[in-house]
Protein backbone atom coordinates (compact mmCIF):
# COMPACT_ATOMS: atom_id res chain seq x y z
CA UNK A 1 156.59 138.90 45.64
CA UNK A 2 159.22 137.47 47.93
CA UNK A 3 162.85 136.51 46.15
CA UNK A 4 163.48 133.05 45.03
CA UNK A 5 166.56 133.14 47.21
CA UNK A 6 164.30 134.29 50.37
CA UNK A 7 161.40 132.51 49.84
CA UNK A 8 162.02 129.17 51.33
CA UNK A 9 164.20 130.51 54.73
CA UNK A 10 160.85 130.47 57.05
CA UNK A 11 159.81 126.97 56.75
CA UNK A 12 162.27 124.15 58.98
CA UNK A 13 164.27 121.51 56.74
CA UNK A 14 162.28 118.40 55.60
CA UNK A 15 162.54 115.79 58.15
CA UNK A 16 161.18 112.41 55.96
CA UNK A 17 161.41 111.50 52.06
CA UNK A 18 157.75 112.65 51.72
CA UNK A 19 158.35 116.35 53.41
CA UNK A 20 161.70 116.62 50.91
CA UNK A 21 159.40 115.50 47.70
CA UNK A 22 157.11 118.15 48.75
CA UNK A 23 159.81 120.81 49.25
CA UNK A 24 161.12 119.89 46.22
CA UNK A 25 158.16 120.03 44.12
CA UNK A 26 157.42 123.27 45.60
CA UNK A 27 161.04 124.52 45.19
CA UNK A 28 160.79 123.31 41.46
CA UNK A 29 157.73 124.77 40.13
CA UNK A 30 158.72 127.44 37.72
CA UNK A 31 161.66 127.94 38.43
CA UNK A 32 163.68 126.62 35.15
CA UNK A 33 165.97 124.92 36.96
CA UNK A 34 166.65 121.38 36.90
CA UNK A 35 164.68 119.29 40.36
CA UNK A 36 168.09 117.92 41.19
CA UNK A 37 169.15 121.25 42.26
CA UNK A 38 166.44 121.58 45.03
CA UNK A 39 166.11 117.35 45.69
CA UNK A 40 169.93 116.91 46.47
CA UNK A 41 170.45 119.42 49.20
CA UNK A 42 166.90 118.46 50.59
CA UNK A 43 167.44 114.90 50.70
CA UNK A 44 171.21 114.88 51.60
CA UNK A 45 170.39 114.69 55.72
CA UNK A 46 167.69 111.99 55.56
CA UNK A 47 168.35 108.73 56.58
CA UNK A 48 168.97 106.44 53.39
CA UNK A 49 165.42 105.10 53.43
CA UNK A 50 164.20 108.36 53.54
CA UNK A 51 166.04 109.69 50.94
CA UNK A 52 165.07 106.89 48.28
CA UNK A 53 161.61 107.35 48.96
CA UNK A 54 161.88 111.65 48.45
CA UNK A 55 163.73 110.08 44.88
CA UNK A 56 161.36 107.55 43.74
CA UNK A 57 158.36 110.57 44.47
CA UNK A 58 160.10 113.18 42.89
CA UNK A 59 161.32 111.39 40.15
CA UNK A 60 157.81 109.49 39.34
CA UNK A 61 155.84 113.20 39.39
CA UNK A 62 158.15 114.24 36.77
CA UNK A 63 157.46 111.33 34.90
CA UNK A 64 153.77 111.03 35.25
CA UNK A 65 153.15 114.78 35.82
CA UNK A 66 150.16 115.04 33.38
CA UNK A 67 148.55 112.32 34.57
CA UNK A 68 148.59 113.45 38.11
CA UNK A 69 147.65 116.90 37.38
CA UNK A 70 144.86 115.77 34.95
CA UNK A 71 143.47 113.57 37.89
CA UNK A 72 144.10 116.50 40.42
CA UNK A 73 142.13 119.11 38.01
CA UNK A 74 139.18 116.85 37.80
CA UNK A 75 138.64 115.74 41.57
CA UNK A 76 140.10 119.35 43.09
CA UNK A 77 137.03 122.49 43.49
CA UNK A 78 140.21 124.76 42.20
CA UNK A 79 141.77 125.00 38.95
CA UNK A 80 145.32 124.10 39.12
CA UNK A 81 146.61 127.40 38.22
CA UNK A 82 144.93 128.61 41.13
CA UNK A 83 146.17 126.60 43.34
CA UNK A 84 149.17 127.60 45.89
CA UNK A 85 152.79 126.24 44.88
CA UNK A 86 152.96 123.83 48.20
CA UNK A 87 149.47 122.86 47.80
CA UNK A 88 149.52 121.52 44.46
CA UNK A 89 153.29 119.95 45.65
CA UNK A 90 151.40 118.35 48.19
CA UNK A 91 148.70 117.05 46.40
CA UNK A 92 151.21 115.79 43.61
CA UNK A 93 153.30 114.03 46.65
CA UNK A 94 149.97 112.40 47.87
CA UNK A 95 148.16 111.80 44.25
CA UNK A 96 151.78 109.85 42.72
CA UNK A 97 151.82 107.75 46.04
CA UNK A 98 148.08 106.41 45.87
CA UNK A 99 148.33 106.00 41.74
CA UNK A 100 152.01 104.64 41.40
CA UNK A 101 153.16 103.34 44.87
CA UNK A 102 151.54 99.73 44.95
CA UNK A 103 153.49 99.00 48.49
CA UNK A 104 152.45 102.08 50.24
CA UNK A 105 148.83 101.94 51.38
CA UNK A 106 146.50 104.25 50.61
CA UNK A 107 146.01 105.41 54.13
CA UNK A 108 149.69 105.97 54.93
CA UNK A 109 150.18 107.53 51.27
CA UNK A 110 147.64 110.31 52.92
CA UNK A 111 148.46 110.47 56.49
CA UNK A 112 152.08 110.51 55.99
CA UNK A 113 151.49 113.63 53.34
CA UNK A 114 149.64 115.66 55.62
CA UNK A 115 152.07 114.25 58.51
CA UNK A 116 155.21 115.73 56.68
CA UNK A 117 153.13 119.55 55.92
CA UNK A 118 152.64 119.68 59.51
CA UNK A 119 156.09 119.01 60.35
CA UNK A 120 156.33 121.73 57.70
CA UNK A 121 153.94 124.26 59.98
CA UNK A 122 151.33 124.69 57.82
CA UNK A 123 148.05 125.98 57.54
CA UNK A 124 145.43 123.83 59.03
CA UNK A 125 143.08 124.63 55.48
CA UNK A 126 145.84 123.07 53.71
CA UNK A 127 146.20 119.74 55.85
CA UNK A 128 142.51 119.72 55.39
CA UNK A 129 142.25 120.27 52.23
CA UNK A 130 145.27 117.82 51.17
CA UNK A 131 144.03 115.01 53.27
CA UNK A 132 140.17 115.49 51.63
């Protein structure tokens, strides 16, 4: 297992709100610390635009985490323990936009998900399998 402290160096900053909410949510995931800690240094370069939008995700998971993982569980072909750390960030980013974000539509709320992960150099199965 790589070290917390290690783990993030190979992948290039966040360059939008939606890449920073996924970092974060990645970042986040059991580590006991609070999001803040991981949202603040992400979001601290993006324009202010930007930086709301990484916010209002991050902040409306946490809120409405259960909901978007029960709706994850029962549309996903993996159980969500299963799943990768940046996957099921990714499909938390996209799920919270499409459920919650009445002004984004449903098309960006996808495209701009899987945009931001391959700004992030990711697999192609996972830009396939988040924008599925």
């Amino acid at each position: 297992m790589i070290p917390m402290k290690n783990r993030h160096r190979s992948h290039p900053g966040p360059a939008t709100g939606r890449g920073a909410a996924i970092e974060t949510m990645y970042r986040w995931q059991d580590s006991g610390r609070p999001v803040d800690a991981f949202l603040e240094p992400l979001a601290r370069d993006l324009p202010a635009r930007e930086r709301h939008l990484a916010k209002q995700i991050v902040y409306g998971i946490l809120r409405n985490l259960q909901t978007l993982d029960l709706v994850i569980g029962s549309t996903a072909s993996h159980p969500l323990r299963r799943m990768k750390p940046r996957t099921l960030a990714a499909l938390r980013v996209g799920a919270y936009q499409l459920l919650f974000l009445d002004r984004v539509p449903p098309s960006a709320a996808v495209n701009e998900t899987v945009r931001a992960l391959k700004k992030m150099r990711q697999p192609r199965w996972l830009l396939s399998f988040v924008n599925g």
